[in-house]
Protein backbone atom coordinates (compact mmCIF):
# COMPACT_ATOMS: atom_id res chain seq x y z
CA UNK A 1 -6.34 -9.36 102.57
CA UNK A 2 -9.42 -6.94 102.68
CA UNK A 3 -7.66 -5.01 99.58
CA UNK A 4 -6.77 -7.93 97.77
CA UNK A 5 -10.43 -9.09 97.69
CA UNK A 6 -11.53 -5.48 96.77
CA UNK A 7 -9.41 -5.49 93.53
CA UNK A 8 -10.77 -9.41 92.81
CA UNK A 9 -13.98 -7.83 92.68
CA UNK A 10 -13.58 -5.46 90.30
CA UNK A 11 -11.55 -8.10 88.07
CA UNK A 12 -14.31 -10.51 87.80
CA UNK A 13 -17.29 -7.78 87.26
CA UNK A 14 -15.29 -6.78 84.45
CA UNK A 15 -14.38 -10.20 82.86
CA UNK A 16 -18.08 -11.60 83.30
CA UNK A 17 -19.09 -8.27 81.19
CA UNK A 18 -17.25 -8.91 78.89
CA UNK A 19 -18.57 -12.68 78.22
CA UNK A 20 -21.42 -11.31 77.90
CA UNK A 21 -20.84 -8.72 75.20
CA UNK A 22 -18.59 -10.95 73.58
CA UNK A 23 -21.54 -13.58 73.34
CA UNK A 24 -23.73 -10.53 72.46
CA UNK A 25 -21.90 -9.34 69.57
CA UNK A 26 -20.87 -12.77 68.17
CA UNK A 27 -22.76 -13.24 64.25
CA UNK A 28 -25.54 -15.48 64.12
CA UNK A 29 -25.23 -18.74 61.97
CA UNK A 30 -26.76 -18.05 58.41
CA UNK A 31 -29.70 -20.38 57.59
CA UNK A 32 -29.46 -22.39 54.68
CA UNK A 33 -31.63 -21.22 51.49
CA UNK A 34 -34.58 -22.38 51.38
CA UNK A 35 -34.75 -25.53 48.29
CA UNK A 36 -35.32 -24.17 44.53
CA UNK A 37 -38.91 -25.34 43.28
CA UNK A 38 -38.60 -28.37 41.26
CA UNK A 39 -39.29 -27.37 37.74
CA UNK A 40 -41.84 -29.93 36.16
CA UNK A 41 -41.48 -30.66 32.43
CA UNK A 42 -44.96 -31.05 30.77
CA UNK A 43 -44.35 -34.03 28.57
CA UNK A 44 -46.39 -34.01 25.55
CA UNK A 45 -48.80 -37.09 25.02
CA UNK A 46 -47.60 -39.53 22.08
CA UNK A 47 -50.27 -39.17 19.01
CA UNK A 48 -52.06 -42.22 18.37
CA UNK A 49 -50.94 -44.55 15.87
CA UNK A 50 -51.93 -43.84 12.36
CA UNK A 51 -54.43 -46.42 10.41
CA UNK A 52 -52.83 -49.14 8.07
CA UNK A 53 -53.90 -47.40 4.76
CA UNK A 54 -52.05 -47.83 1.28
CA UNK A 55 -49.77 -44.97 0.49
CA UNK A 56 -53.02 -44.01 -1.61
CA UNK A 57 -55.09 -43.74 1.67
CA UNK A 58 -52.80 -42.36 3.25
CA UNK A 59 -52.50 -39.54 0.75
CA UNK A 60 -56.37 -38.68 0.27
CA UNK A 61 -56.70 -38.92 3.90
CA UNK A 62 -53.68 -36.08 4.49
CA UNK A 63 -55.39 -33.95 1.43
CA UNK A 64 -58.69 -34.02 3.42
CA UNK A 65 -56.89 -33.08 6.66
CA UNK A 66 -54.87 -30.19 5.10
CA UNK A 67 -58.48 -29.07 4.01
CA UNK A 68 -59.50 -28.42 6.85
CA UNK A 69 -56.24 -26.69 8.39
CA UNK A 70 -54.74 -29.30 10.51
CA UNK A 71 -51.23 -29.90 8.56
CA UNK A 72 -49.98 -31.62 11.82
CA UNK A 73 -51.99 -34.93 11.06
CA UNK A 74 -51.27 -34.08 7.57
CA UNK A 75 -47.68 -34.54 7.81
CA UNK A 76 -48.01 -37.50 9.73
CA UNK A 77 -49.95 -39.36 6.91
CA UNK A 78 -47.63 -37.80 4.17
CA UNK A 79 -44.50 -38.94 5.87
CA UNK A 80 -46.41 -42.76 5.97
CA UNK A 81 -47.16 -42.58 2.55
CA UNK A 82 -43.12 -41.52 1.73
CA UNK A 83 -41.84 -44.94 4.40
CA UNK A 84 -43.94 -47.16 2.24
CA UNK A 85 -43.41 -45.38 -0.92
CA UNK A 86 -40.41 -43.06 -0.87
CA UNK A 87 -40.51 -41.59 -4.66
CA UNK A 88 -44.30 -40.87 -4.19
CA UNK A 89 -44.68 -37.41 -6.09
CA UNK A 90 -47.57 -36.55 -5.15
CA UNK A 91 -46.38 -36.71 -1.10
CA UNK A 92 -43.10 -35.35 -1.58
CA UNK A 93 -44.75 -31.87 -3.27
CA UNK A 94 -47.30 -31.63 -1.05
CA UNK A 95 -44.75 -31.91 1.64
CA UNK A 96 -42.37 -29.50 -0.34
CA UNK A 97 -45.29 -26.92 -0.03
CA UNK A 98 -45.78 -27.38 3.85
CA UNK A 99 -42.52 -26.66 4.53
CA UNK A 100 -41.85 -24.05 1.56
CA UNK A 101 -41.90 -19.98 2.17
CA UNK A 102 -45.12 -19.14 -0.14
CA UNK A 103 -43.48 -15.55 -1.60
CA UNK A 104 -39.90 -17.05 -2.06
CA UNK A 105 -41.52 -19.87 -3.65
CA UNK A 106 -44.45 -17.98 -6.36
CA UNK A 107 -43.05 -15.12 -5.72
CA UNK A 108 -44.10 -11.65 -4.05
CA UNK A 109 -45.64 -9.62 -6.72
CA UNK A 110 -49.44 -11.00 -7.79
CA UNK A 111 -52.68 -9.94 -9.28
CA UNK A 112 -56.24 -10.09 -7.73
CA UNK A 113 -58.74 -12.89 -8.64
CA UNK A 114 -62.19 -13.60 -7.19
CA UNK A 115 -63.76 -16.54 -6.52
CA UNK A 116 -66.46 -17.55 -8.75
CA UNK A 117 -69.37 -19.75 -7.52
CA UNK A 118 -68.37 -23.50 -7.62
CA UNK A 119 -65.03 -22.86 -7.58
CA UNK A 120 -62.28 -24.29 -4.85
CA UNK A 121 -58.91 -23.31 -4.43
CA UNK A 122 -57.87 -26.81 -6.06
CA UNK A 123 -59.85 -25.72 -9.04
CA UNK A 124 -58.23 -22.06 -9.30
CA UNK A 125 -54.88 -23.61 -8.77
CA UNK A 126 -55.19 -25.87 -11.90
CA UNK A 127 -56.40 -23.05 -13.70
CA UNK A 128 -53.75 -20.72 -13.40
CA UNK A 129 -50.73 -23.32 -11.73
CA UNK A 130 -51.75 -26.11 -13.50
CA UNK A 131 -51.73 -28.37 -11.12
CA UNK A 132 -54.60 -28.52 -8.44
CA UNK A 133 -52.53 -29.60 -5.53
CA UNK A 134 -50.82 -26.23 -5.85
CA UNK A 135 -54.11 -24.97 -3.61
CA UNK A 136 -51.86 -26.22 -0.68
CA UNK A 137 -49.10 -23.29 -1.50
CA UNK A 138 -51.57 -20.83 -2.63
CA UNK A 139 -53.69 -21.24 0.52
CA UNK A 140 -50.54 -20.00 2.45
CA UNK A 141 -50.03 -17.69 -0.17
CA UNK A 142 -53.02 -16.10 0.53
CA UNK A 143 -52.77 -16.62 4.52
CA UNK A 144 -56.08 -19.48 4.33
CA UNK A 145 -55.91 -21.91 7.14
CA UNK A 146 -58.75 -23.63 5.96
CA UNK A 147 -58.83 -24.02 2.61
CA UNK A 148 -62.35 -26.10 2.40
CA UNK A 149 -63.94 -22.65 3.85
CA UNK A 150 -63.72 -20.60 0.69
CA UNK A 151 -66.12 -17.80 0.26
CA UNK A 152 -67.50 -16.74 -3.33
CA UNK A 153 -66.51 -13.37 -3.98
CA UNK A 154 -63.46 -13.59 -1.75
CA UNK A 155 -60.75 -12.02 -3.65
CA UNK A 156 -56.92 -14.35 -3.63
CA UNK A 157 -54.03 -12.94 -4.67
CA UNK A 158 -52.33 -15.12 -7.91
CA UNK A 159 -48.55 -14.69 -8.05
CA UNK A 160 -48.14 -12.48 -11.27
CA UNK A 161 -45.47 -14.78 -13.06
CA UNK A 162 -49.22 -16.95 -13.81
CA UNK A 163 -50.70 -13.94 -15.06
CA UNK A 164 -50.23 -15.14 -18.23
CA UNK A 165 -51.56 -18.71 -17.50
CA UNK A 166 -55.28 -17.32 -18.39
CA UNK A 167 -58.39 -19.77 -16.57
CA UNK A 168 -58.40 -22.43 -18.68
CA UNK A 169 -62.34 -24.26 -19.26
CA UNK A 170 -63.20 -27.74 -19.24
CA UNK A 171 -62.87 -29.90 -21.41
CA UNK A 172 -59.26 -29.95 -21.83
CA UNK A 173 -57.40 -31.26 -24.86
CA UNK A 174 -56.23 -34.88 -25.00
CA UNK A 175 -54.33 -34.65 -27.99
CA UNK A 176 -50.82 -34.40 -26.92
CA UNK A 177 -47.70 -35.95 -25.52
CA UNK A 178 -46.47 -36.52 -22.35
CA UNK A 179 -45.29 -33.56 -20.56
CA UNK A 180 -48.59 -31.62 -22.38
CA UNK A 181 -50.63 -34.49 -20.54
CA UNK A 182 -49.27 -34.11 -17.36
CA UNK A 183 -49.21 -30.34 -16.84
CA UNK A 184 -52.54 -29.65 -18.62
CA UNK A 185 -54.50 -32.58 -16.91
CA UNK A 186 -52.65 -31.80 -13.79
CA UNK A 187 -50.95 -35.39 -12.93
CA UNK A 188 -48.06 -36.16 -11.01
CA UNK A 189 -47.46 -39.18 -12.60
CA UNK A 190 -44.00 -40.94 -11.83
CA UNK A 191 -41.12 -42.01 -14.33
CA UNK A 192 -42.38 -45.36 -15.05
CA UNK A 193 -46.00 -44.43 -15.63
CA UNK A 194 -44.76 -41.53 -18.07
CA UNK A 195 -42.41 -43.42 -19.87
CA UNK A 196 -44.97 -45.79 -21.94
CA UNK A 197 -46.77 -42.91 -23.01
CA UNK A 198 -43.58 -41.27 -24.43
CA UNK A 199 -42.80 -44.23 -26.55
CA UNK A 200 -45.92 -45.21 -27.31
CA UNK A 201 -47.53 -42.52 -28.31
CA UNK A 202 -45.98 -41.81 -31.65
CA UNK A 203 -45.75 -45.55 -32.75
CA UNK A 204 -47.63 -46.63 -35.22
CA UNK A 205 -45.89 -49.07 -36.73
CA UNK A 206 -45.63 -52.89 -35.83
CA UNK A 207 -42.27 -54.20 -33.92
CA UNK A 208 -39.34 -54.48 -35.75
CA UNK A 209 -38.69 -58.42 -35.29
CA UNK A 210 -39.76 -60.39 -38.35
CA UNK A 211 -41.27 -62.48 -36.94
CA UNK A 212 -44.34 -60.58 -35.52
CA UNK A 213 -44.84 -59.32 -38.94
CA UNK A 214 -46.30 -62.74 -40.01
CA UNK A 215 -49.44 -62.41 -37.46
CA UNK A 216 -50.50 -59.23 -38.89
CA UNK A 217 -50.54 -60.54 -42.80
CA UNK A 218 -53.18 -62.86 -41.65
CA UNK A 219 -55.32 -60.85 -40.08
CA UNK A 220 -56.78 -58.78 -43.10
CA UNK A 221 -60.03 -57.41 -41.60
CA UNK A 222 -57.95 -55.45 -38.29
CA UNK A 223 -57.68 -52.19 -40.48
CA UNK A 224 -61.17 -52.14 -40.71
CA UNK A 225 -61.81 -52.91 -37.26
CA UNK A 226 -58.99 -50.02 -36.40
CA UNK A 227 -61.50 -47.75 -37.87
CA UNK A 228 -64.30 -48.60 -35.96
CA UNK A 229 -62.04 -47.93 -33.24
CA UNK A 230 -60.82 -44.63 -34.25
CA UNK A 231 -64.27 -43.73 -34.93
CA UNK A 232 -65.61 -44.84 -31.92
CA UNK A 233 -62.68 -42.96 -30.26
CA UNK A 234 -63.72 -39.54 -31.85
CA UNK A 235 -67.10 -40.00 -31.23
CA UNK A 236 -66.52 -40.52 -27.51
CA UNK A 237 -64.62 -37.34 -27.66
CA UNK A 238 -67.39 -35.18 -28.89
CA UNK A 239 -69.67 -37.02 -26.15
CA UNK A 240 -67.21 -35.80 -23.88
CA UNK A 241 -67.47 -32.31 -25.09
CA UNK A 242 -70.69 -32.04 -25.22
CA UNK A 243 -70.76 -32.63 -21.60
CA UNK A 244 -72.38 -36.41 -22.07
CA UNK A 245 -69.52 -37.74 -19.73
CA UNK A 246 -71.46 -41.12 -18.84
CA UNK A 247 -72.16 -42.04 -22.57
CA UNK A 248 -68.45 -40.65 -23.27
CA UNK A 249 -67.26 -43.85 -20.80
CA UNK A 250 -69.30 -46.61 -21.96
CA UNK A 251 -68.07 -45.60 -25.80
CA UNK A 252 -64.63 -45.33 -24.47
CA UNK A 253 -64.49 -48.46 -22.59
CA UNK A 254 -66.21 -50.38 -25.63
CA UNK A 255 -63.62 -48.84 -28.27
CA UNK A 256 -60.71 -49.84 -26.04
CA UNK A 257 -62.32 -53.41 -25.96
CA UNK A 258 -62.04 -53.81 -29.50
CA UNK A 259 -58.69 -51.90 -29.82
CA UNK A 260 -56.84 -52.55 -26.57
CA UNK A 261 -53.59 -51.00 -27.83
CA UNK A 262 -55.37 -47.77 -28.13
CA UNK A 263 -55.27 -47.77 -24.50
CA UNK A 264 -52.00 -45.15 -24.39
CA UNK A 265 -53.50 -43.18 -26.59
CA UNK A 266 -56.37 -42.49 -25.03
CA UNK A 267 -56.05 -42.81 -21.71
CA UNK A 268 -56.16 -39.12 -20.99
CA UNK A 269 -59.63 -38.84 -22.26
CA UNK A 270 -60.59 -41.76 -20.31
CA UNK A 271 -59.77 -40.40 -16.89
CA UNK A 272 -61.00 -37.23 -18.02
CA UNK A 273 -64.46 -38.56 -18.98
CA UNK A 274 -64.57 -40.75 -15.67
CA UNK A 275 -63.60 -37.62 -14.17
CA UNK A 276 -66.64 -35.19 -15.68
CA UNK A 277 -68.99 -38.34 -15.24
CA UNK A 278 -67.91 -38.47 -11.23
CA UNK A 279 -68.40 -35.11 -11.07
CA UNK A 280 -71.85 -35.07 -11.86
CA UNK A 281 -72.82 -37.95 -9.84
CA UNK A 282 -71.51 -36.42 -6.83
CA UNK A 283 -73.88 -33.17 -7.77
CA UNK A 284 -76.79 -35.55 -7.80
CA UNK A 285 -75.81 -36.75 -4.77
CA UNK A 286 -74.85 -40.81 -6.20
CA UNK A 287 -71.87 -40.58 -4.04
CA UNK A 288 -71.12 -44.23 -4.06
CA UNK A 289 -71.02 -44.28 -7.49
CA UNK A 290 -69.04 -41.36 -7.79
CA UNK A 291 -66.24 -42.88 -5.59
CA UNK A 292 -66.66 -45.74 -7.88
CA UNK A 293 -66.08 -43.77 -11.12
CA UNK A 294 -63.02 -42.17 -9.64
CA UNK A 295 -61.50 -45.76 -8.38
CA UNK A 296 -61.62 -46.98 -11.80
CA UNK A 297 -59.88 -43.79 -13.17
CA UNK A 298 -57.27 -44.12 -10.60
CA UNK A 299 -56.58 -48.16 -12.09
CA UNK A 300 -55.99 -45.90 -15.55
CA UNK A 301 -53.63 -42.97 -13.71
CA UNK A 302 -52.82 -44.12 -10.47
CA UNK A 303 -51.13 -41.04 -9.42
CA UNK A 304 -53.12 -38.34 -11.29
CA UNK A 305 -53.37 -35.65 -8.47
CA UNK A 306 -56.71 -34.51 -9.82
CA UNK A 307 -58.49 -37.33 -9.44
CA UNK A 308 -56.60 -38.34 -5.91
CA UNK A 309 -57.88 -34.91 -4.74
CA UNK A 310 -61.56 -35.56 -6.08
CA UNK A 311 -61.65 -39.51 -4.82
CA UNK A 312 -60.47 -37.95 -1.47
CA UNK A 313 -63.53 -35.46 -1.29
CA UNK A 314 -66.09 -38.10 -2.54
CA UNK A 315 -64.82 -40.51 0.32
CA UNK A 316 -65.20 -37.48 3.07
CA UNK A 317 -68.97 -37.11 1.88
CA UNK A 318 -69.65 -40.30 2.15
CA UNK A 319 -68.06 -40.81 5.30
CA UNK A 320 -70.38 -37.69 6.67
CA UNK A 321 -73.45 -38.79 5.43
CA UNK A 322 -72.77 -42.17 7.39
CA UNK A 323 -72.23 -40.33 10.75
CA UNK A 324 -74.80 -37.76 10.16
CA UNK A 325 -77.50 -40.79 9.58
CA UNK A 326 -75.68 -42.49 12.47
CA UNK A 327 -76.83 -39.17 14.59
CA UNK A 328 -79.75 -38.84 13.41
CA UNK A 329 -80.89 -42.17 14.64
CA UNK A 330 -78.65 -41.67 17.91
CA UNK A 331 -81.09 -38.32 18.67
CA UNK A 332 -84.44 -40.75 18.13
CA UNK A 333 -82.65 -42.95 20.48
CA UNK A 334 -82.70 -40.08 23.06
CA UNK A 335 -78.69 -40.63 23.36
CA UNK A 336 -77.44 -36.96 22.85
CA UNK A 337 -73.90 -37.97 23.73
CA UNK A 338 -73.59 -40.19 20.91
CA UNK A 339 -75.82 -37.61 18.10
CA UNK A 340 -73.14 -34.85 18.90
CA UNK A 341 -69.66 -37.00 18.85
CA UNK A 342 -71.32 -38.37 15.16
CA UNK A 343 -73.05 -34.93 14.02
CA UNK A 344 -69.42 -33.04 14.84
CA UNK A 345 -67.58 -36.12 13.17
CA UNK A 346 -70.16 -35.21 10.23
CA UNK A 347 -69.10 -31.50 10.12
CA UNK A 348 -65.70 -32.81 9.94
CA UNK A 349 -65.57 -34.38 7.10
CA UNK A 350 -67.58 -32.41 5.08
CA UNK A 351 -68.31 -29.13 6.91
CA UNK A 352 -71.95 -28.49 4.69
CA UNK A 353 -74.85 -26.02 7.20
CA UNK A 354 -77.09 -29.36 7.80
CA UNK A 355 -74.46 -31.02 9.27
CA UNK A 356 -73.12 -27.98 11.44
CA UNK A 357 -76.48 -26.93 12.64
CA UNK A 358 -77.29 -30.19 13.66
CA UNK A 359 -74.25 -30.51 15.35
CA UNK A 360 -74.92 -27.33 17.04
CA UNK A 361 -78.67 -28.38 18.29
CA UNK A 362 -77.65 -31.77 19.80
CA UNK A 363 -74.90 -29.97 21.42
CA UNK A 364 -77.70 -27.15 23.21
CA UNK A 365 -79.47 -29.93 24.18
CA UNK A 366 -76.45 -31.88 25.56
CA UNK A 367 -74.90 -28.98 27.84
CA UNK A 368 -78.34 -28.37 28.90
CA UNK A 369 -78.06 -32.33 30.39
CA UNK A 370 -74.39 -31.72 31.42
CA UNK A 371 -75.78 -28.77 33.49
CA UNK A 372 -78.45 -30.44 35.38
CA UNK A 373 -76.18 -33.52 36.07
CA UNK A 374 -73.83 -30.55 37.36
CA UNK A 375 -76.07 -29.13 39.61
CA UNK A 376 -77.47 -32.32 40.96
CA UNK A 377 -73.81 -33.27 42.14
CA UNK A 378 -73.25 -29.61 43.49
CA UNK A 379 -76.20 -29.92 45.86
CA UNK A 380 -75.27 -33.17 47.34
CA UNK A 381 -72.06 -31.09 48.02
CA UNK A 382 -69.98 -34.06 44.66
CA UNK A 383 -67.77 -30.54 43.76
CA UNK A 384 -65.28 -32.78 41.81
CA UNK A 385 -68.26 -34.41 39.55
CA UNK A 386 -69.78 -31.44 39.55
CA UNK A 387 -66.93 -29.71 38.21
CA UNK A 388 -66.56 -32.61 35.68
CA UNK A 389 -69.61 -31.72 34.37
CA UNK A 390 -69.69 -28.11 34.33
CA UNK A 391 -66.15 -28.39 32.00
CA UNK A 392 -68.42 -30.67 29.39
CA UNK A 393 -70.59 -28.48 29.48
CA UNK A 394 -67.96 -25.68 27.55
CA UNK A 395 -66.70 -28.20 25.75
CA UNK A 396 -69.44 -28.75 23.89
CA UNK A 397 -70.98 -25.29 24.41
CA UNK A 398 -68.24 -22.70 24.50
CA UNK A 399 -70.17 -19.51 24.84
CA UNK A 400 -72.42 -20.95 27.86
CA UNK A 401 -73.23 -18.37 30.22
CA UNK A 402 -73.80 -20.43 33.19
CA UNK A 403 -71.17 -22.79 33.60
CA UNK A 404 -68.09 -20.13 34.09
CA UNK A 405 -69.72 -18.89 36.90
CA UNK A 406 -70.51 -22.20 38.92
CA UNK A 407 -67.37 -23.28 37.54
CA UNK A 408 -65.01 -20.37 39.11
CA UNK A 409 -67.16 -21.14 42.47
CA UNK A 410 -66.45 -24.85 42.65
CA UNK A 411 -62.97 -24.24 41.77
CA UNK A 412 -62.46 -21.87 45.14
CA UNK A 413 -64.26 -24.06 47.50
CA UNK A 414 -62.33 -26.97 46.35
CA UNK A 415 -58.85 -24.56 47.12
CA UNK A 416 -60.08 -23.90 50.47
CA UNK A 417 -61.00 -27.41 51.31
CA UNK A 418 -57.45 -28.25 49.99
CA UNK A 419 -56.00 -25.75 52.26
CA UNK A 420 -57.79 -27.09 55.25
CA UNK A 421 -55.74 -30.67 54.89
């Protein structure tokens, strides 16, 4: 019995140590991964809804925005003007030259020009392109984002296969048909408004039918009155030459009112003497009356590019002077806020130094305001308005020196407040 129990012994030493190494040695349970971050999709805020202009509006206003670089609203407007109007010319090409590769489309070998003083891009593209919405193609061409920010001097590359197309000066001839018309006055006029001036043009002869041949044997004195027409008709067009554009209308509009059938005819001097008078009211500063001469050219050619592009410019003036005056009298208010939203809506439209330097003095003043309201909010220990205030402050003041640096501060107190939650 006493050597039985001294073999037991041995037995269960051995199997208990062997538990234990067994438990020892037996693989741990692998923990699960830890969860994949979930992967946040910015979504991109829906533009707001375009204004309910005529495809006309729309138009001038996409001109003016491709101006001044921003072809995203551009297209926007274009496309509007194509849902309401889909055969619009003048928004298809502009379109066309958006979307179009500039060298595959003029071509890759070119010769230098420089800009002379009053001259635009619009006004160098109808003078070698002839047409003066081409400035949308030859601003890529030429790698211009903003084509209203065109420097004289500044030396554009023309694609070569217009080399031949030699700057052509104002006036230019009215004397010829159609296709003449629309490439040398620079309209994109569509098939129905081309088509009378094809047929009518060269007619000079009464209609066929016999019976409207009657009517004409008893008026005797209309030859007579024809050439007071025709003379008043050539003397408008040496007004026009001579540069006397507003005495060039009234003698145009008279002579149409005693030959209204002459209205074909003449139409392309017409638009181009509304076009020359326009012009020079907008350099004496009549703006109104500018946009007024170019409406009234537009009831002659409603799709004449030229004057779509000019009506579009006069309208952008006028829209700046009325929110520069509406800063100005915001700043004698004392409400800086309001000056700088209308003196930057000012340099918008028309982007001319009085309106930019405004702009830049009400916005001085108005991050100086930002940063006092900043650091009254800072003391009372108000980090979020006080950050709030600090980030107006850049917008409105970019290079400000102060506002990083309280900025970065607030920013890494509000972290480690965060982290104590």
């Amino acid at each position: 019995m006493s050597m039985l129990k001294t073999k037991l012994v041995p037995f269960a030493l051995i199997s208990a140590l062997l538990l234990v190494a067994c438990t020892e040695t037996a693989p741990k349970k692998a923990e699960p991964p830890p969860p994949e971050p979930e992967v946040v999709v910015p979504v991109e805020p829906e533009p707001p809804p375009l204004e309910d202009l005529t495809p006309s509006g729309h138009i001038r206003r996409a001109i003016a925005l491709i101006q001044q670089g921003d072809t995203a609203e551009a297209r926007r407007h274009l496309n509007a003007t194509l849902e309401k109007k889909p055969r619009n010319r003048v928004a298809t090409s502009l379109l066309e030259q958006l979307d179009a590769d500039p060298r595959q489309m003029l071509g890759a070998a070119s010769f230098p020009y420089q800009v002379q003083s009053g001259e635009s891009l619009s006004l160098i593209a109808k003078k070698f392109m002839g047409d003066p919405l081409m400035f949308v193609i030859l601003a890529r061409y030429n790698g211009i984002d903003d084509p209203s920010r065109l420097e004289v001097g500044r030396t554009l590359q023309i694609p070569e296969k217009y080399r031949s197309a030699k700057p052509r000066p104002e006036p230019l001839p009215v004397e010829m048909d159609a296709e003449e018309q629309a490439a040398m006055q620079s309209a994109i006029e569509d098939a129905e408004a081309m088509a009378p001036a094809t047929d009518e043009a060269p007619a000079q002869s009464l209609p066929e039918a016999p019976a409207a041949v009657e009517p004409v044997a008893e008026a005797e004195p209309e030859p007579a009155e024809m050439d007071t027409a025709a003379r008043a008709f050539d003397e408008a067009r040496t007004l026009y030459e001579q540069g006397d554009y507003k005495d060039a209308v009234v003698k145009l509009e008279m002579a149409l009112i005693a030959d209204p059938d002459a209205k074909a005819r003449y139409s392309g001097l017409l638009v181009d003497a509304y076009s020359g008078y326009a012009a020079q009211l907008e350099r004496e500063g009549d703006l109104a009356k500018a946009r007024d001469t170019l409406n009234r050219a537009l009831e002659v050619a409603p799709d004449n590019s030229a004057i779509v592009l000019d009506l579009a410019r006069v309208e952008d003036k006028l829209e700046a002077k009325r929110q520069f005056q509406s800063g100005e009298a915001a700043m004698k208010g004392g409400d800086l806020e309001k000056a700088y939203k209308a003196f930057n809506s000012a340099v918008t439209y028309d982007g001319r130094a009085e309106y930019r330097e405004a702009r830049d003095q009400a916005g001085e003043q108005l991050a100086d305001q930002y940063h006092r309201k900043a650091m009254e909010h800072y003391r009372r220990q108000e980090l979020v308005e006080a950050r709030a205030y600090w980030r107006k402050v850049l917008e409105v003041d970019p290079g400000n020196t102060l506002a990083p640096g309280y900025l970065s501060k607030v920013e890494e107190i509000l972290k480690r407040l965060k982290g104590f939650e």
